[in-house]
C-alpha atoms as a PDB file:
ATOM      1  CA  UNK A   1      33.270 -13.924   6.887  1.00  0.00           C
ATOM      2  CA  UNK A   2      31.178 -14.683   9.912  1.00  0.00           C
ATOM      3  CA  UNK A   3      27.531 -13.860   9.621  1.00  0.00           C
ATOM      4  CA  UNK A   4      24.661 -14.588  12.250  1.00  0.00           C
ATOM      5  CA  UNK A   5      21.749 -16.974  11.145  1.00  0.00           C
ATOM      6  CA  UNK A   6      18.704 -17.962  12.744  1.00  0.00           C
ATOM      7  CA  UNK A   7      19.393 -21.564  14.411  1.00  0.00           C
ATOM      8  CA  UNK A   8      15.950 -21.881  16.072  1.00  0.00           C
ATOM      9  CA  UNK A   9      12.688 -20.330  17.066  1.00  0.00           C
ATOM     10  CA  UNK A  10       9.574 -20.570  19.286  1.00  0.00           C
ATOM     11  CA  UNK A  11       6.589 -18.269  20.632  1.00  0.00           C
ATOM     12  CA  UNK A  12       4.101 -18.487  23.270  1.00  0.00           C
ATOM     13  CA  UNK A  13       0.999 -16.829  23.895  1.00  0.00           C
ATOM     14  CA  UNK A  14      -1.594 -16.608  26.865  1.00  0.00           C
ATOM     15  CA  UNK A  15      -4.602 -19.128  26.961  1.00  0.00           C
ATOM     16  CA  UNK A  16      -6.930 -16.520  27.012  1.00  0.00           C
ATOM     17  CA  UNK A  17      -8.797 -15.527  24.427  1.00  0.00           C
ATOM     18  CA  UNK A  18     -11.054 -12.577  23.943  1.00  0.00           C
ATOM     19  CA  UNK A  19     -12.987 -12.762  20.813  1.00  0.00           C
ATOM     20  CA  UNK A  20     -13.760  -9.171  19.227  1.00  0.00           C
ATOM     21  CA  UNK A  21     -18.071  -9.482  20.617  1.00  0.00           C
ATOM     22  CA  UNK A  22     -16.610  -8.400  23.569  1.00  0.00           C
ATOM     23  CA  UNK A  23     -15.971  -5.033  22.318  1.00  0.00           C
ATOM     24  CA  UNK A  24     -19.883  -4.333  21.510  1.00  0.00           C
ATOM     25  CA  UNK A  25     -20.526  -2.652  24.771  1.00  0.00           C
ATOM     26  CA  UNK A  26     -17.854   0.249  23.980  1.00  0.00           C
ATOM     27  CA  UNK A  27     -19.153   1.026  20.413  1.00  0.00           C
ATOM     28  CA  UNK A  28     -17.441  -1.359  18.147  1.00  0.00           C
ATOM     29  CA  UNK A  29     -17.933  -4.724  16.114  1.00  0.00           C
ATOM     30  CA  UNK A  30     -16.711  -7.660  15.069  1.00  0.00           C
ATOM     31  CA  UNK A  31     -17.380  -6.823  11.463  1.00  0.00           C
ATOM     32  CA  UNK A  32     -15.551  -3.754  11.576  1.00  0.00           C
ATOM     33  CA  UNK A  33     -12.801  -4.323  13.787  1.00  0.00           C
ATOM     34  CA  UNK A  34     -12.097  -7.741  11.419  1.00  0.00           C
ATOM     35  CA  UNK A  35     -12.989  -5.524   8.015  1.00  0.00           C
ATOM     36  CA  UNK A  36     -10.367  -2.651   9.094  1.00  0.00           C
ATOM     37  CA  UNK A  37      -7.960  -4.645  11.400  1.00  0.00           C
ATOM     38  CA  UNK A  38      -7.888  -8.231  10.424  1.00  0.00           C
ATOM     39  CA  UNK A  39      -8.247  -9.071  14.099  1.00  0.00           C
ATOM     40  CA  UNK A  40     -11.132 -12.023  14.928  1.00  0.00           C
ATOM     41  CA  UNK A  41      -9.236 -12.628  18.261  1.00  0.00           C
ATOM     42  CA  UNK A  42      -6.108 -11.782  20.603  1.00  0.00           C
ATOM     43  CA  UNK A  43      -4.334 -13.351  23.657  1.00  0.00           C
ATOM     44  CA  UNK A  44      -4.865 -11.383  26.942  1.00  0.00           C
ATOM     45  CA  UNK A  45      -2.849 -12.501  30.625  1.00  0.00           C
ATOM     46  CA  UNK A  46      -4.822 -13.038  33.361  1.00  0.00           C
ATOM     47  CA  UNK A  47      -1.625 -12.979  35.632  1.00  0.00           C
ATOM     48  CA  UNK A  48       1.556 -14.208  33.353  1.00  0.00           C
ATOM     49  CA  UNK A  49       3.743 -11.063  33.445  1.00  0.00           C
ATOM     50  CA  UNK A  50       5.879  -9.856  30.192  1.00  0.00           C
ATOM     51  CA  UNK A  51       8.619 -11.933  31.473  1.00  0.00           C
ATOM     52  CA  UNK A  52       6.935 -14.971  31.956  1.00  0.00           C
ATOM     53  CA  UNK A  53       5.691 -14.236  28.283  1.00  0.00           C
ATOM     54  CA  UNK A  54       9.207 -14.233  27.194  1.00  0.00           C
ATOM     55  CA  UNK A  55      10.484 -16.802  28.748  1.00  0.00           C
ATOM     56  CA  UNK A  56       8.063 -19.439  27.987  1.00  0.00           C
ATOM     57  CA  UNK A  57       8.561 -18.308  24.035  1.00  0.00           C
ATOM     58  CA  UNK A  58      12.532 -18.595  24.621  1.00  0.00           C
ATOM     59  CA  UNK A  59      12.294 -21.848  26.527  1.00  0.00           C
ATOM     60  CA  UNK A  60      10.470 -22.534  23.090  1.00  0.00           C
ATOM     61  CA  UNK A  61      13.657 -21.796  20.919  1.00  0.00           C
ATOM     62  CA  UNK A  62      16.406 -22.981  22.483  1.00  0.00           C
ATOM     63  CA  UNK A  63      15.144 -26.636  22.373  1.00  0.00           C
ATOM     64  CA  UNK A  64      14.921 -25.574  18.737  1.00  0.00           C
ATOM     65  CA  UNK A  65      18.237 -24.291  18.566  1.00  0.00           C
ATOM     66  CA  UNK A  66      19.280 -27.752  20.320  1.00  0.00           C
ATOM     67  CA  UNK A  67      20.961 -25.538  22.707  1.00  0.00           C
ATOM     68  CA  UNK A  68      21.018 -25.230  26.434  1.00  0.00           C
ATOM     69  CA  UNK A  69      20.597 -21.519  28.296  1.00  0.00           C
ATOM     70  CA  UNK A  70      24.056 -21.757  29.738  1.00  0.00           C
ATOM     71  CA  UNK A  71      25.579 -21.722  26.107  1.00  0.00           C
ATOM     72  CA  UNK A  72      23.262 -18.189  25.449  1.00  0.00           C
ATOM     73  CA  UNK A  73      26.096 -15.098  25.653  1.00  0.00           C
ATOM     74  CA  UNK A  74      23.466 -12.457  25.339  1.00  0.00           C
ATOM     75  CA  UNK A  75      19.715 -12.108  25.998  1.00  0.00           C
ATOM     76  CA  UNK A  76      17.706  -9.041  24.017  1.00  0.00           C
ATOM     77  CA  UNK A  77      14.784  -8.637  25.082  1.00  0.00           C
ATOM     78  CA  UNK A  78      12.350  -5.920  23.361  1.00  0.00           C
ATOM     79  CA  UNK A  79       9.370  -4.677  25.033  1.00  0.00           C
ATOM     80  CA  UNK A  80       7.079  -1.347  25.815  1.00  0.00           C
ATOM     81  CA  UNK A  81       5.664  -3.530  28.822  1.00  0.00           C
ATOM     82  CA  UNK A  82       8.476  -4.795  31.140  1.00  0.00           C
ATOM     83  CA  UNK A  83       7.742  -6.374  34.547  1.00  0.00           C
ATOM     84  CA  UNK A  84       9.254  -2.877  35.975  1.00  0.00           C
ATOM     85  CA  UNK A  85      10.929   0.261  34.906  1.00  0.00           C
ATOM     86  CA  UNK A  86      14.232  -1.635  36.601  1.00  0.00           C
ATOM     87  CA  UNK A  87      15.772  -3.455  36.624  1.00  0.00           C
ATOM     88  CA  UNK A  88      15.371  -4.514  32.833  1.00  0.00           C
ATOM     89  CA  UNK A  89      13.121  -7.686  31.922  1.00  0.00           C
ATOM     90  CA  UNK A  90      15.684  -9.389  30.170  1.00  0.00           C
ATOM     91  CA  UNK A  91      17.394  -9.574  33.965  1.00  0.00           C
ATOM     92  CA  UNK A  92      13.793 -11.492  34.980  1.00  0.00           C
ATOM     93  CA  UNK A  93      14.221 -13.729  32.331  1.00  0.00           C
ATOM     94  CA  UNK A  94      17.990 -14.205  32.113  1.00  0.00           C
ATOM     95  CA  UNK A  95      17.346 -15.649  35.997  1.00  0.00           C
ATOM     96  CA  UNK A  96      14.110 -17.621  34.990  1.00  0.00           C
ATOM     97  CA  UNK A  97      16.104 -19.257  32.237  1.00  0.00           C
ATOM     98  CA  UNK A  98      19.196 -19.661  34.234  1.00  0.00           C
ATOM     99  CA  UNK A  99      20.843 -18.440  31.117  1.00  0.00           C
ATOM    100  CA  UNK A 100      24.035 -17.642  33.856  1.00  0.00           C
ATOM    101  CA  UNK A 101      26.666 -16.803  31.038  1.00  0.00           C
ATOM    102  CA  UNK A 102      24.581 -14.513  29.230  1.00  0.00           C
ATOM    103  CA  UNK A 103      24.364 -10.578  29.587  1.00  0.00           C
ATOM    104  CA  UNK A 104      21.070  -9.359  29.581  1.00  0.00           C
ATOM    105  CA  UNK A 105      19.446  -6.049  28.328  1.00  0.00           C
ATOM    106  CA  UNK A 106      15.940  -4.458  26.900  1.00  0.00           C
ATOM    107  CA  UNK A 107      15.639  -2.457  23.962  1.00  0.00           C
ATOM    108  CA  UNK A 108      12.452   0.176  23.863  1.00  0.00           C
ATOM    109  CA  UNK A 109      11.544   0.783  19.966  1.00  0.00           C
ATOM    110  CA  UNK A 110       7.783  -0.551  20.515  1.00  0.00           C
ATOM    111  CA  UNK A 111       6.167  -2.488  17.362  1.00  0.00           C
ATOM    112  CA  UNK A 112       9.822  -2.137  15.600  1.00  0.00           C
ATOM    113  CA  UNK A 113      11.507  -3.549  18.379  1.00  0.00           C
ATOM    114  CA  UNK A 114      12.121  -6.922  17.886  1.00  0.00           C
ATOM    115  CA  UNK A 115      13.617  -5.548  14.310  1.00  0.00           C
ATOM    116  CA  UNK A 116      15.852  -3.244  16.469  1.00  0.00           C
ATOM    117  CA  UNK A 117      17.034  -5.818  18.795  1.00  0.00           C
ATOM    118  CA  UNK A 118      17.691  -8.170  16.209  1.00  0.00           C
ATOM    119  CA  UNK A 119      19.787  -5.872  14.362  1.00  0.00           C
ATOM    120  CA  UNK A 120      21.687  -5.404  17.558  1.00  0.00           C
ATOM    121  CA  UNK A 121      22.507  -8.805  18.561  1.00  0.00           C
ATOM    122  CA  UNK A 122      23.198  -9.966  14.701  1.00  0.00           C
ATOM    123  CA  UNK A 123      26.521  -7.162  14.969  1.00  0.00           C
ATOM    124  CA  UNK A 124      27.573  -8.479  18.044  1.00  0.00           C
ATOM    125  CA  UNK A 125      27.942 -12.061  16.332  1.00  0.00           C
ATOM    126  CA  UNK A 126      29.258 -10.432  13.236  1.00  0.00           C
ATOM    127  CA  UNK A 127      32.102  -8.778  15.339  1.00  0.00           C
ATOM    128  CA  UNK A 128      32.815 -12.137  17.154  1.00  0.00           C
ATOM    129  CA  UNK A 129      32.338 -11.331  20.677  1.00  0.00           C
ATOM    130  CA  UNK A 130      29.712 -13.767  21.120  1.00  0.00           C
ATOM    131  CA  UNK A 131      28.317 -16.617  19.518  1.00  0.00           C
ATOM    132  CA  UNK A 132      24.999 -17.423  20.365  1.00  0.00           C
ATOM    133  CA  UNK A 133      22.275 -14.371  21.394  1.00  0.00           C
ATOM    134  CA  UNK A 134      18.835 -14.929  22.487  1.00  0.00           C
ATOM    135  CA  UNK A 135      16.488 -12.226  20.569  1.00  0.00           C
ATOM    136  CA  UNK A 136      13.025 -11.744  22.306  1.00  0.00           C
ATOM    137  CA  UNK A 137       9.634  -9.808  21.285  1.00  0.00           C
ATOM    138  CA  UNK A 138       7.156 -10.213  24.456  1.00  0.00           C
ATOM    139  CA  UNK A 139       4.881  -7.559  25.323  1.00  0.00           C
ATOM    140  CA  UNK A 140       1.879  -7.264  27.438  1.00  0.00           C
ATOM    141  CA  UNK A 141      -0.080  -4.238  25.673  1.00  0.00           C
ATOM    142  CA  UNK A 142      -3.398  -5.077  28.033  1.00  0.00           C
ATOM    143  CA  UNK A 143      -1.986  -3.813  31.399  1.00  0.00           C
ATOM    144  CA  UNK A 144      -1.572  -0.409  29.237  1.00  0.00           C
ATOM    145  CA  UNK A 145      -4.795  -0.515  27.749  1.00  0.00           C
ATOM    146  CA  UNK A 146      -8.045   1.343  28.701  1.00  0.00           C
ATOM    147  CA  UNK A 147     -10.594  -0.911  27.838  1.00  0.00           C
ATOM    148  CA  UNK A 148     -13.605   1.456  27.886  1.00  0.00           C
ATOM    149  CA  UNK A 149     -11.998   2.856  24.977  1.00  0.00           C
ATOM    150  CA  UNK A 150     -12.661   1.883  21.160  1.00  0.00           C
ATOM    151  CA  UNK A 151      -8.718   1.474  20.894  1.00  0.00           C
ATOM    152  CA  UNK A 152      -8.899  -1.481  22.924  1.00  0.00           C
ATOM    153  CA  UNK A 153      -9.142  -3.795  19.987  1.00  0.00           C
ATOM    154  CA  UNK A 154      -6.547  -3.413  18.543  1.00  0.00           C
ATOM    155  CA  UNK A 155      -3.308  -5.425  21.069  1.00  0.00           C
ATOM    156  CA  UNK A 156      -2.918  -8.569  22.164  1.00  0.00           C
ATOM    157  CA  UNK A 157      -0.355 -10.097  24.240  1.00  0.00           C
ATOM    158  CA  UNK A 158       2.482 -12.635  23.335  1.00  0.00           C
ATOM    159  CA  UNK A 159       6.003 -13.381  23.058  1.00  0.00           C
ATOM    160  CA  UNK A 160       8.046 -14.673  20.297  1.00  0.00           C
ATOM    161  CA  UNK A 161      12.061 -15.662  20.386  1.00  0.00           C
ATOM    162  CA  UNK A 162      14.609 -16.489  18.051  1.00  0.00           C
ATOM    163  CA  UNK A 163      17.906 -17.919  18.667  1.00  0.00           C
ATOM    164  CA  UNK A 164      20.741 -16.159  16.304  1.00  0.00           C
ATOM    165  CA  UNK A 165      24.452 -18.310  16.120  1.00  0.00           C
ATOM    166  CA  UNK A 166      27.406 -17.647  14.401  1.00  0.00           C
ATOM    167  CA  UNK A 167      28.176 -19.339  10.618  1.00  0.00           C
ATOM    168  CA  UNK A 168      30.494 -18.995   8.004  1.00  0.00           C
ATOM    169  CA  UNK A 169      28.030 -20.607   5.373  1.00  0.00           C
ATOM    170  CA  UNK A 170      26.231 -18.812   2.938  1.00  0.00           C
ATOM    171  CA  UNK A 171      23.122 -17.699   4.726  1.00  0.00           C
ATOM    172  CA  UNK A 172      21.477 -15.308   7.633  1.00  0.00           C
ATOM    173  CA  UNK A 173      21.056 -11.867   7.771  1.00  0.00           C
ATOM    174  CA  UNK A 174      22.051 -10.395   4.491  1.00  0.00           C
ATOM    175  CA  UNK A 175      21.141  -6.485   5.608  1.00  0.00           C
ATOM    176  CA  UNK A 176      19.428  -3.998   7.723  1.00  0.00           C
ATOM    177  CA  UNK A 177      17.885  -0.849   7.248  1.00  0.00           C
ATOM    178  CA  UNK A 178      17.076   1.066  10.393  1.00  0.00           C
ATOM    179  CA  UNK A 179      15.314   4.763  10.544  1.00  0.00           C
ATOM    180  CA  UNK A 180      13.826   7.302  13.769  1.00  0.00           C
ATOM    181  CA  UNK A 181      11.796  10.409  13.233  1.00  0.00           C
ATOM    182  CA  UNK A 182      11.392  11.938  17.179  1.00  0.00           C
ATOM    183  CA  UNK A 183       8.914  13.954  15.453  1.00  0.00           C
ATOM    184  CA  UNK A 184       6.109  11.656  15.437  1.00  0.00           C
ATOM    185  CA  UNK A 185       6.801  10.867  19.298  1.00  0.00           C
ATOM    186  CA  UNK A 186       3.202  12.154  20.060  1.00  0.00           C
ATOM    187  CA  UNK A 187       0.947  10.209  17.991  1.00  0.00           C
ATOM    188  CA  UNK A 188       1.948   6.727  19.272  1.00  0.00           C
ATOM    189  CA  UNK A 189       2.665   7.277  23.665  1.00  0.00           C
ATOM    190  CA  UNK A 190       2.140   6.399  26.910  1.00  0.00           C
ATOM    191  CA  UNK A 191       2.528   9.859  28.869  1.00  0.00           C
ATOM    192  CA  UNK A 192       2.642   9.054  32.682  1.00  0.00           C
ATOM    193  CA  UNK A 193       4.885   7.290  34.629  1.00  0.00           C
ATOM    194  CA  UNK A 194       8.402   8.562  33.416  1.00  0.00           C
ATOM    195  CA  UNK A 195      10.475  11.463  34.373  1.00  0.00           C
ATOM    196  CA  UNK A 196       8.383  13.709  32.153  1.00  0.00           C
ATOM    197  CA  UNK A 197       5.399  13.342  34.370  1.00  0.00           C
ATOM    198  CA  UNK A 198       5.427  10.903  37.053  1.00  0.00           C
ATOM    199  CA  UNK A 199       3.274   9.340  38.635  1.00  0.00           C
ATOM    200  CA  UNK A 200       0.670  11.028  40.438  1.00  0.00           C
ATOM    201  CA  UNK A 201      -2.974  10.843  41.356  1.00  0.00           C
ATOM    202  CA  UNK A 202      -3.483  13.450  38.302  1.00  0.00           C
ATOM    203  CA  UNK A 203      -1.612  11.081  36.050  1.00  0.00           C
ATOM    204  CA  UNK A 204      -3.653   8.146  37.540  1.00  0.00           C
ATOM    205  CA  UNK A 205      -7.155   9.962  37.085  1.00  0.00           C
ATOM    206  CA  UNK A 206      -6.634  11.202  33.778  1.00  0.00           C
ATOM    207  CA  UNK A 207      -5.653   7.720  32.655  1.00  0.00           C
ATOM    208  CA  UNK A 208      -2.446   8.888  31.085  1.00  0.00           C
ATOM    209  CA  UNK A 209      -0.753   5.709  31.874  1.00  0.00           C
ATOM    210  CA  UNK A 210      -2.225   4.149  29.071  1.00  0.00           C
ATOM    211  CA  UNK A 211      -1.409   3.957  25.417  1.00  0.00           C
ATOM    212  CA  UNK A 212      -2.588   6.724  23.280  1.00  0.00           C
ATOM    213  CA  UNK A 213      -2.680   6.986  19.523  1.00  0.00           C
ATOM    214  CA  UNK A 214      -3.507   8.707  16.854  1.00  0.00           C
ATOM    215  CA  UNK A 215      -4.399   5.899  14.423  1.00  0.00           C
ATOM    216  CA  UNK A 216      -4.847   8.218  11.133  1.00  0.00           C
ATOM    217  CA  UNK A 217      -1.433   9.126  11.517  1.00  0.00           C
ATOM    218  CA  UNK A 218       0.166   5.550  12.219  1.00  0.00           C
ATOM    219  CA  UNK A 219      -2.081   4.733   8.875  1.00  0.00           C
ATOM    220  CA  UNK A 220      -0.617   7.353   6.799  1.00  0.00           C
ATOM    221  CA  UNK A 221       3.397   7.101   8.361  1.00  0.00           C
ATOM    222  CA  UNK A 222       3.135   3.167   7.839  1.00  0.00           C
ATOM    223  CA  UNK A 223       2.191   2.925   4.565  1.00  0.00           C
ATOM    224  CA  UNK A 224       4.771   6.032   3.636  1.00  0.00           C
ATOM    225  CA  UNK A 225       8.057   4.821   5.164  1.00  0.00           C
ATOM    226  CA  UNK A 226       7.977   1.061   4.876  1.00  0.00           C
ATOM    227  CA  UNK A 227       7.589   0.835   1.088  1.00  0.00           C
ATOM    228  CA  UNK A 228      10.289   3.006   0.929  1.00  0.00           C
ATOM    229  CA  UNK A 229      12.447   1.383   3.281  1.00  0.00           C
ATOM    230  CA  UNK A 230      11.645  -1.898   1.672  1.00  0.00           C
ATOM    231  CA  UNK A 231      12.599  -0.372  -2.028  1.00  0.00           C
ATOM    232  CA  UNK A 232      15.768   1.182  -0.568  1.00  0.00           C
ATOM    233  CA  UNK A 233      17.296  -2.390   1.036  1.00  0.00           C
ATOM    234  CA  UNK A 234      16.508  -4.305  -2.165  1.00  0.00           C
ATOM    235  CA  UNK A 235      17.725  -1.437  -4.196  1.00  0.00           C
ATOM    236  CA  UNK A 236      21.187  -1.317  -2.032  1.00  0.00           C
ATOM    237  CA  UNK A 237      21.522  -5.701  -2.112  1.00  0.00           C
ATOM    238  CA  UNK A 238      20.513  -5.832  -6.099  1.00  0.00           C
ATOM    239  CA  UNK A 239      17.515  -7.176  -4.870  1.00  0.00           C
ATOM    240  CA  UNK A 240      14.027  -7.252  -6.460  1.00  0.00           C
ATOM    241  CA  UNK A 241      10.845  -7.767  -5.147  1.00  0.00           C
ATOM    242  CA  UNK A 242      10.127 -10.617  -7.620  1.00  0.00           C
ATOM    243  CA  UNK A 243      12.937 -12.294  -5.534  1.00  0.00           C
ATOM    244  CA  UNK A 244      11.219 -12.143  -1.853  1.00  0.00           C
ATOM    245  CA  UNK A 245       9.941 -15.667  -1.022  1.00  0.00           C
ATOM    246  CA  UNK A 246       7.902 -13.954   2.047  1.00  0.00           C
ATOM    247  CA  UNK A 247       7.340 -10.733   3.411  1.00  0.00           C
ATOM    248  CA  UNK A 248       7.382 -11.541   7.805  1.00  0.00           C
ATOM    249  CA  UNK A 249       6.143  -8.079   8.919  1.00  0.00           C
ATOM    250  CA  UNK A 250       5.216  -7.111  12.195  1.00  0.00           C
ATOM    251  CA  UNK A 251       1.354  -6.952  12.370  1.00  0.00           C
ATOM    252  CA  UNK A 252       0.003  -3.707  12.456  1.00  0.00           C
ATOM    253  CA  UNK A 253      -3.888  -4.063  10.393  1.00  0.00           C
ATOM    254  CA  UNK A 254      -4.672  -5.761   7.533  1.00  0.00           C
ATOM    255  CA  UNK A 255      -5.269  -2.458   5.893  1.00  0.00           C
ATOM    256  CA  UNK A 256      -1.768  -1.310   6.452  1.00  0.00           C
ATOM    257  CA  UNK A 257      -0.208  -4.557   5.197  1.00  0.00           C
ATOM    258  CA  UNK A 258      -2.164  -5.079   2.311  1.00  0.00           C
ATOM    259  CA  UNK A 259      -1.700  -1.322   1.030  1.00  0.00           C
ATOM    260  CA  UNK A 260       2.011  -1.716   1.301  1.00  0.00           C
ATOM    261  CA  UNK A 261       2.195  -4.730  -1.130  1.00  0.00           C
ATOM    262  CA  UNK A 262       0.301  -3.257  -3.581  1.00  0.00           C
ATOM    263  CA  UNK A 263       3.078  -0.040  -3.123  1.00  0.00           C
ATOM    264  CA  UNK A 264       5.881  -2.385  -3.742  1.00  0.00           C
ATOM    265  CA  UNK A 265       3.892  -4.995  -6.339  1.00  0.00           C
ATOM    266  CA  UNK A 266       4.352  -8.185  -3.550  1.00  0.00           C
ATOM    267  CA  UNK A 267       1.559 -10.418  -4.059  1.00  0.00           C
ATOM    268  CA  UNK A 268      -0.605 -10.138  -1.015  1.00  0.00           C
ATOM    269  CA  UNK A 269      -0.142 -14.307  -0.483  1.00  0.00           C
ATOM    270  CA  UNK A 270       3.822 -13.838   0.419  1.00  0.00           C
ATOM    271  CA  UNK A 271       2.874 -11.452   2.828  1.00  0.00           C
ATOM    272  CA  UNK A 272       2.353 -13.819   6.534  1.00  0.00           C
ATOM    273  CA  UNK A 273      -0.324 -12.797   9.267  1.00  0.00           C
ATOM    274  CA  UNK A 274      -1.617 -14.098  12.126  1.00  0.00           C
ATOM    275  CA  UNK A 275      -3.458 -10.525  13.550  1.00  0.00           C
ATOM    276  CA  UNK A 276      -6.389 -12.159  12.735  1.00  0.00           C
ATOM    277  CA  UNK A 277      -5.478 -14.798  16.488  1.00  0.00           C
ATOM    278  CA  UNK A 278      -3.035 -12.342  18.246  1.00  0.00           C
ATOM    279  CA  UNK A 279      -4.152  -9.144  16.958  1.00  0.00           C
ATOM    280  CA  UNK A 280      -0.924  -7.081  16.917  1.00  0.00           C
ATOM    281  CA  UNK A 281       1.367  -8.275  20.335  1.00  0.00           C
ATOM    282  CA  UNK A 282       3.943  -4.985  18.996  1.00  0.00           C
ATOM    283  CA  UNK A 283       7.215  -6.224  20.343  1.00  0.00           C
ATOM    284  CA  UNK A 284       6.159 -10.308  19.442  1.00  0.00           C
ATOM    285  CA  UNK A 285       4.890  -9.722  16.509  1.00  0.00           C
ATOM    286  CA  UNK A 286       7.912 -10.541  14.326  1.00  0.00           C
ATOM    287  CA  UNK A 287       8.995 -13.313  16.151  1.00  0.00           C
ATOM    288  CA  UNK A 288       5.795 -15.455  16.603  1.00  0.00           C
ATOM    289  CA  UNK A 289       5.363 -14.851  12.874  1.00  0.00           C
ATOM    290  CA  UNK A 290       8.516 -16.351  11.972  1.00  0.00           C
ATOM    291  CA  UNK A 291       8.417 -19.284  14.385  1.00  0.00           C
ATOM    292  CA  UNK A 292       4.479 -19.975  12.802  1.00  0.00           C
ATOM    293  CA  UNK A 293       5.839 -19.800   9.525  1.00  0.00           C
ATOM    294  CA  UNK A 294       8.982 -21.593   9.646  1.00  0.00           C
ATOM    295  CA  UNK A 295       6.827 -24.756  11.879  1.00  0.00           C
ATOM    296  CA  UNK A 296       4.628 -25.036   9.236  1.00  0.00           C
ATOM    297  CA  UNK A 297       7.480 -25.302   6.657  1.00  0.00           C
ATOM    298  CA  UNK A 298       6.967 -22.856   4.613  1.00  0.00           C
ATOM    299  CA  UNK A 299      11.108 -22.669   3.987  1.00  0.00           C
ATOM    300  CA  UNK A 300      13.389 -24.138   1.853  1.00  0.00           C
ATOM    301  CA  UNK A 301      17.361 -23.604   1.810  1.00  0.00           C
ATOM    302  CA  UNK A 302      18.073 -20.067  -0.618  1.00  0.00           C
ATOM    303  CA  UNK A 303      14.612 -18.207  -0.136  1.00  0.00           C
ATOM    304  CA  UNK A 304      14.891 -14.794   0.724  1.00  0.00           C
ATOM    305  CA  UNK A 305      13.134 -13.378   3.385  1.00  0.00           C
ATOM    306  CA  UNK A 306      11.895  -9.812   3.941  1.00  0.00           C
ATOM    307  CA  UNK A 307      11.398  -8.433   7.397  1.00  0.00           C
ATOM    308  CA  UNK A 308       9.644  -5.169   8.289  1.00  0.00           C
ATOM    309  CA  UNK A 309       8.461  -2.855  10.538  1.00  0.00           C
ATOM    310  CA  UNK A 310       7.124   0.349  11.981  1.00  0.00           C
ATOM    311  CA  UNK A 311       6.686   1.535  15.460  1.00  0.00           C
ATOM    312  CA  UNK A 312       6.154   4.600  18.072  1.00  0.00           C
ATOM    313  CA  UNK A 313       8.787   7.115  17.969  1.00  0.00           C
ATOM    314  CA  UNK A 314       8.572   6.935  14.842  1.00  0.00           C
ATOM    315  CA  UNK A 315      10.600   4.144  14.573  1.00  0.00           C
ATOM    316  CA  UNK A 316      10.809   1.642  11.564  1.00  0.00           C
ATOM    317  CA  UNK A 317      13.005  -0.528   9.066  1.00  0.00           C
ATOM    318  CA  UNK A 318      13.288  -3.926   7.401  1.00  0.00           C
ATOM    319  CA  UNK A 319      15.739  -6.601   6.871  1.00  0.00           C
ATOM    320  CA  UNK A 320      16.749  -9.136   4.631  1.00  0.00           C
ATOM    321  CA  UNK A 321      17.437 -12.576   5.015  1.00  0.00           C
ATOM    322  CA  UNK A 322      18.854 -15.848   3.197  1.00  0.00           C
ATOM    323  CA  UNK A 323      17.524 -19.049   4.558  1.00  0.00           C
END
């Protein structure tokens, strides 16, 4: 049986650092922001685009990988922020790369995205139609962000990449779980600047092309659906949580995260941040975890890893994974 395994990883985010003091002037702290969010820091651009994100973090994996981007057959790039509404991003960084054998598309699921689009290219492996596939997280959340607004603190920007190859030995992706409820579209959005409401000077004035959220109800959906989701894949593998070397979730607030442990009994120390330098970079999240944790060698051959996530829509699901 062919399964899809990751053969390397790598991440990149912008030099720039804003530290959470620089938040004081709209109302917040550094106290509370790191008591409620985790977050001391996060990564902003001053200029490098979503693309150039990305393709500095997959430059990153293929040297890992020990591959080249003419052997990549498919780039996935997942993002909320591309360079443009077209063509896609993973076109920008297909060409940056040179990757000249590889199709190229973006998948939209926000914070679960890289979850999505790893899903995605693992089946296409699975099915044989290509071998190697070029996953990518990258978003830049501060061109969407109104920074007079308290909900400023809570993005960064960054890019993570993985590099997923074919094997017939016993280890990658054991199983996914994947869920959508349309019905929470509202409390997680950006409302301007699609065919609902386009652009205008309205749109502009009203600041509707930025982010808006309801952050009570991303609390309470969060801690809901991915304990349950995470229960459900171990329950369908034979699975128990006793078994999970490290949880590698996308990076929402510390609050979230260390809520859902206690809901499943995972000690909090298998669970791997980094919000508390990047803040949550949505699409990257996953990604730049993994590539942090697997650089500081954290695995060994046979520990199972559990991936999970929730994002806008509502979207949301976890993974699991044999190293």
């Amino acid at each position: 049986m062919i399964n899809a395994y990751i053969k390397g990883t790598g991440s990149y985010a912008p030099k720039n650092i804003v530290k959470n003091d620089h938040f004081e002037s709209i109302g917040s702290s550094d106290k509370w922001i790191y008591e409620n969010l985790g977050i001391k820091e996060r990564r902003i651009s001053t200029g490098e685009t979503t693309s150039d994100l990305a393709y500095k973090a997959a430059k990153v994996a293929l040297t890992d990988a020990g591959l080249s981007p003419t052997d990549i057959d498919l780039i996935i790039l997942a993002t909320a922020t591309p360079d443009r509404l077209a063509p896609s991003c993973a076109c920008f960084v297909q060409e940056k790369l040179k990757a000249t054998n590889a199709v190229a598309f973006d998948i939209s699921a926000v914070c679960s995205g890289a979850l999505f689009a790893t899903s995605t290219g693992v089946q296409y492996i699975k099915t044989g139609m290509y071998k190697n596939v070029l996953v990518i997280g990258a978003d830049t959340f501060s061109n969407i962000t109104d920074w007079s607004r308290r909900d400023a603190v809570f993005f960064g920007d960054g890019a993570g990449a993985l590099v997923l190859s074919s094997t017939t030995e016993d280890k990658g992706f054991i199983d996914f779980i994947l869920r959508t409820d349309g019905t929470g579209k509202e409390h997680f959005t950006i409302p301007a600047g699609g065919s609902e409401t386009p652009t205008s000077e309205d749109s502009i004035d009203k600041g509707e092309h930025y982010f808006q959220m309801n952050g009570s109800e991303v609390y309470k959906t969060a801690i809901d659906v991915i304990p349950k989701c995470i229960y459900e894949i171990l329950k369908k593998n034979n699975r128990t949580i006793d078994e999970v070397k490290f949880l590698l979730p996308h990076q929402p607030s510390i609050k979230i995260l260390q809520e859902v442990a206690r809901r499943v009994n995972l000690p909090f120390e298998k669970v791997k941040t980094n919000m508390d330098r990047y803040a949550n970079t949505s699409g990257g999240t996953i990604p730049i975890i993994l590539d942090e944790t697997l650089k500081n060698n954290k695995f060994e051959n046979g520990d199972l890893l559990l991936f999970a996530a929730v994002g806008a829509g509502w979207t949301w699901g976890t993974a699991l994974y044999k190293w």
